[in-house]
C-alpha atoms as a PDB file:
ATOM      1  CA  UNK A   1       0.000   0.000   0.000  1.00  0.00           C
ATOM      2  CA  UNK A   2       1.496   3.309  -0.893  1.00  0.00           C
ATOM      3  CA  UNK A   3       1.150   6.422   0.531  1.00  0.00           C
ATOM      4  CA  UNK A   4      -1.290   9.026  -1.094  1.00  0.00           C
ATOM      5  CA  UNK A   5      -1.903  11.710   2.051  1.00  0.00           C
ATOM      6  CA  UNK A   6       0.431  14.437   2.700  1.00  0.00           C
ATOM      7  CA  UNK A   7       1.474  15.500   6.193  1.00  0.00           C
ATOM      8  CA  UNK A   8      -0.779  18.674   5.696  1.00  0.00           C
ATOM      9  CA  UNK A   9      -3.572  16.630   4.688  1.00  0.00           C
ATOM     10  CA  UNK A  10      -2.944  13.910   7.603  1.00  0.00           C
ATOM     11  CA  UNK A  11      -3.074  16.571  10.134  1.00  0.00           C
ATOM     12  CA  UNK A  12      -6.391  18.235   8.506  1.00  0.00           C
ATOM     13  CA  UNK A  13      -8.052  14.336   8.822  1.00  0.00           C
ATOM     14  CA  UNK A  14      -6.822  13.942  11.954  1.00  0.00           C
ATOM     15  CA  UNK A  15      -8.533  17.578  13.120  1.00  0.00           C
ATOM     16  CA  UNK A  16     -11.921  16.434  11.321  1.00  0.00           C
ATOM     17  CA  UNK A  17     -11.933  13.105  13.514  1.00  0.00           C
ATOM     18  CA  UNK A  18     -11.158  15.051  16.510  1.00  0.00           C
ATOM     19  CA  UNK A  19     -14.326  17.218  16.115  1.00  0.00           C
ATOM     20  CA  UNK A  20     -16.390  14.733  14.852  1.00  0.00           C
ATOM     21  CA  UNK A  21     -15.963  11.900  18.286  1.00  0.00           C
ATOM     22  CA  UNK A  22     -15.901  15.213  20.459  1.00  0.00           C
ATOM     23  CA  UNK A  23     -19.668  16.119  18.909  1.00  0.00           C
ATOM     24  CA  UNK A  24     -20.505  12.289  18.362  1.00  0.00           C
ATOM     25  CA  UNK A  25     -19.644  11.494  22.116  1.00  0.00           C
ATOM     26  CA  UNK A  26     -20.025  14.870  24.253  1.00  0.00           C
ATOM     27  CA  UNK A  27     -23.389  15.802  25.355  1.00  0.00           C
ATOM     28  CA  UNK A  28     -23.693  18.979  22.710  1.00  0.00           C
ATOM     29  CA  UNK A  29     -26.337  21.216  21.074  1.00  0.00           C
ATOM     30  CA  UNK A  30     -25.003  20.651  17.761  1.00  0.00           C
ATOM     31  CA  UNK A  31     -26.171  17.083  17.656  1.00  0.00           C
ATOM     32  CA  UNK A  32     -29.061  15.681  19.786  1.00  0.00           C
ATOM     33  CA  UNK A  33     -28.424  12.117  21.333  1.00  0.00           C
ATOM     34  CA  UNK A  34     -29.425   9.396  20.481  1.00  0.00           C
ATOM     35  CA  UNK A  35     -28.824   7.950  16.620  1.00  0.00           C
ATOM     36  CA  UNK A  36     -27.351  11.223  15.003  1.00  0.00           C
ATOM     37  CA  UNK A  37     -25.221  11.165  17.655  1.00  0.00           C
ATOM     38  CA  UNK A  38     -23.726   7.354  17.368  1.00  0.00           C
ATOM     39  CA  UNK A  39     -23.641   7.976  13.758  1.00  0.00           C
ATOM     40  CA  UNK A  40     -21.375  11.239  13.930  1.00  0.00           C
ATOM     41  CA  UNK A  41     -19.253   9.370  16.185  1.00  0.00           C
ATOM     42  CA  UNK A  42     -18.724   6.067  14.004  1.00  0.00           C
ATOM     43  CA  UNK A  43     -18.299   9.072  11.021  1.00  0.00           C
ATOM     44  CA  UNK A  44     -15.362   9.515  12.861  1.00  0.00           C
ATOM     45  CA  UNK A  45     -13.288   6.596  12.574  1.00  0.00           C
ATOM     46  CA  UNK A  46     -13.004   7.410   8.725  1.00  0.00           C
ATOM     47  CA  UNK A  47     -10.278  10.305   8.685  1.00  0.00           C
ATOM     48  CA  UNK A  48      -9.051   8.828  11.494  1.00  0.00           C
ATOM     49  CA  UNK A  49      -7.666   5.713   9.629  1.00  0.00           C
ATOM     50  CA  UNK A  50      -7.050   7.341   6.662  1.00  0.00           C
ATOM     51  CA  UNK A  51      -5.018   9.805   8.377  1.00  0.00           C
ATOM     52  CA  UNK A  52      -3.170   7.385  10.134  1.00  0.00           C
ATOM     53  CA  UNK A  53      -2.658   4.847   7.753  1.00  0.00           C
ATOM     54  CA  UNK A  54      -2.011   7.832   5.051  1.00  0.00           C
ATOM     55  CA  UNK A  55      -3.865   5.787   2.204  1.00  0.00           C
ATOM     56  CA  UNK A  56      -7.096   7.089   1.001  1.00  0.00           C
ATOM     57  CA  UNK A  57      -8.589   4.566  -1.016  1.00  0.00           C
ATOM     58  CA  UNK A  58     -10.628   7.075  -2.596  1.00  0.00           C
ATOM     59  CA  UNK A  59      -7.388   9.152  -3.673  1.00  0.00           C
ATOM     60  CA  UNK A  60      -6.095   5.598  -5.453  1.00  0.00           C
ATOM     61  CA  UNK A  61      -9.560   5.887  -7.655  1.00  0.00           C
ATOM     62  CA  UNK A  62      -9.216   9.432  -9.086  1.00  0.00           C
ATOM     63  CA  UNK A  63      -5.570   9.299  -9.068  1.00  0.00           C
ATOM     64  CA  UNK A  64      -5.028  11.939  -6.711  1.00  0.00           C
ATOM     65  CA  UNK A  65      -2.028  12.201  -4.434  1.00  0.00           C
ATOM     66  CA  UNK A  66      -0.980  15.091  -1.785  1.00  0.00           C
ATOM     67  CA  UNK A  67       2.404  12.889  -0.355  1.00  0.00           C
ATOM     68  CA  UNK A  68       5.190  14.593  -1.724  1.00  0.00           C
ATOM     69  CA  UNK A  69       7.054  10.950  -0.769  1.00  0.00           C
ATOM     70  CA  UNK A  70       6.366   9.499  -4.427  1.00  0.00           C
ATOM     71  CA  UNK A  71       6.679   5.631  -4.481  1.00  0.00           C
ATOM     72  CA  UNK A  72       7.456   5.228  -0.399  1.00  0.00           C
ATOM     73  CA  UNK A  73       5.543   2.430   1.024  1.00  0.00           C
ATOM     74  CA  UNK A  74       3.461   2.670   4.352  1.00  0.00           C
ATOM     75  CA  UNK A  75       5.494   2.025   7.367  1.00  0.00           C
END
């Protein structure tokens, strides 16, 4: 698996899944509890693996790339 996320995009997934399991599991007006809430919070597991796997599967399918490591394999 090669990489395909950049440190500057790693760090912006890794703020999204931050956010997203502090409103999916903190008592919040933003999101009621209940459902919307559990489903914010699974939402958040997403960027998180991406992020720290730096492999977007969805970058592989449109060819995109933001690692400036070319050809480097995952750790």
């Amino acid at each position: 698996m090669k990489r395909n996320i950049g440190t500057v995009d790693m760090l912006i997934r890794l703020v999204i899944s931050a956010v997203l399991f502090y409103i999916g599991f903190v008592d919040n007006p933003i999101v009621s509890g209940g459902i919307p809430q559990k489903i914010v919070a699974a939402a958040a597991f997403l960027p998180l693996v991406t992020g720290l796997l730096r492999f977007c599967p969805l970058y592989l399918l449109i060819g995109a790339n933001t690692c400036s490591c070319r050809g480097k394999s995952a750790a």
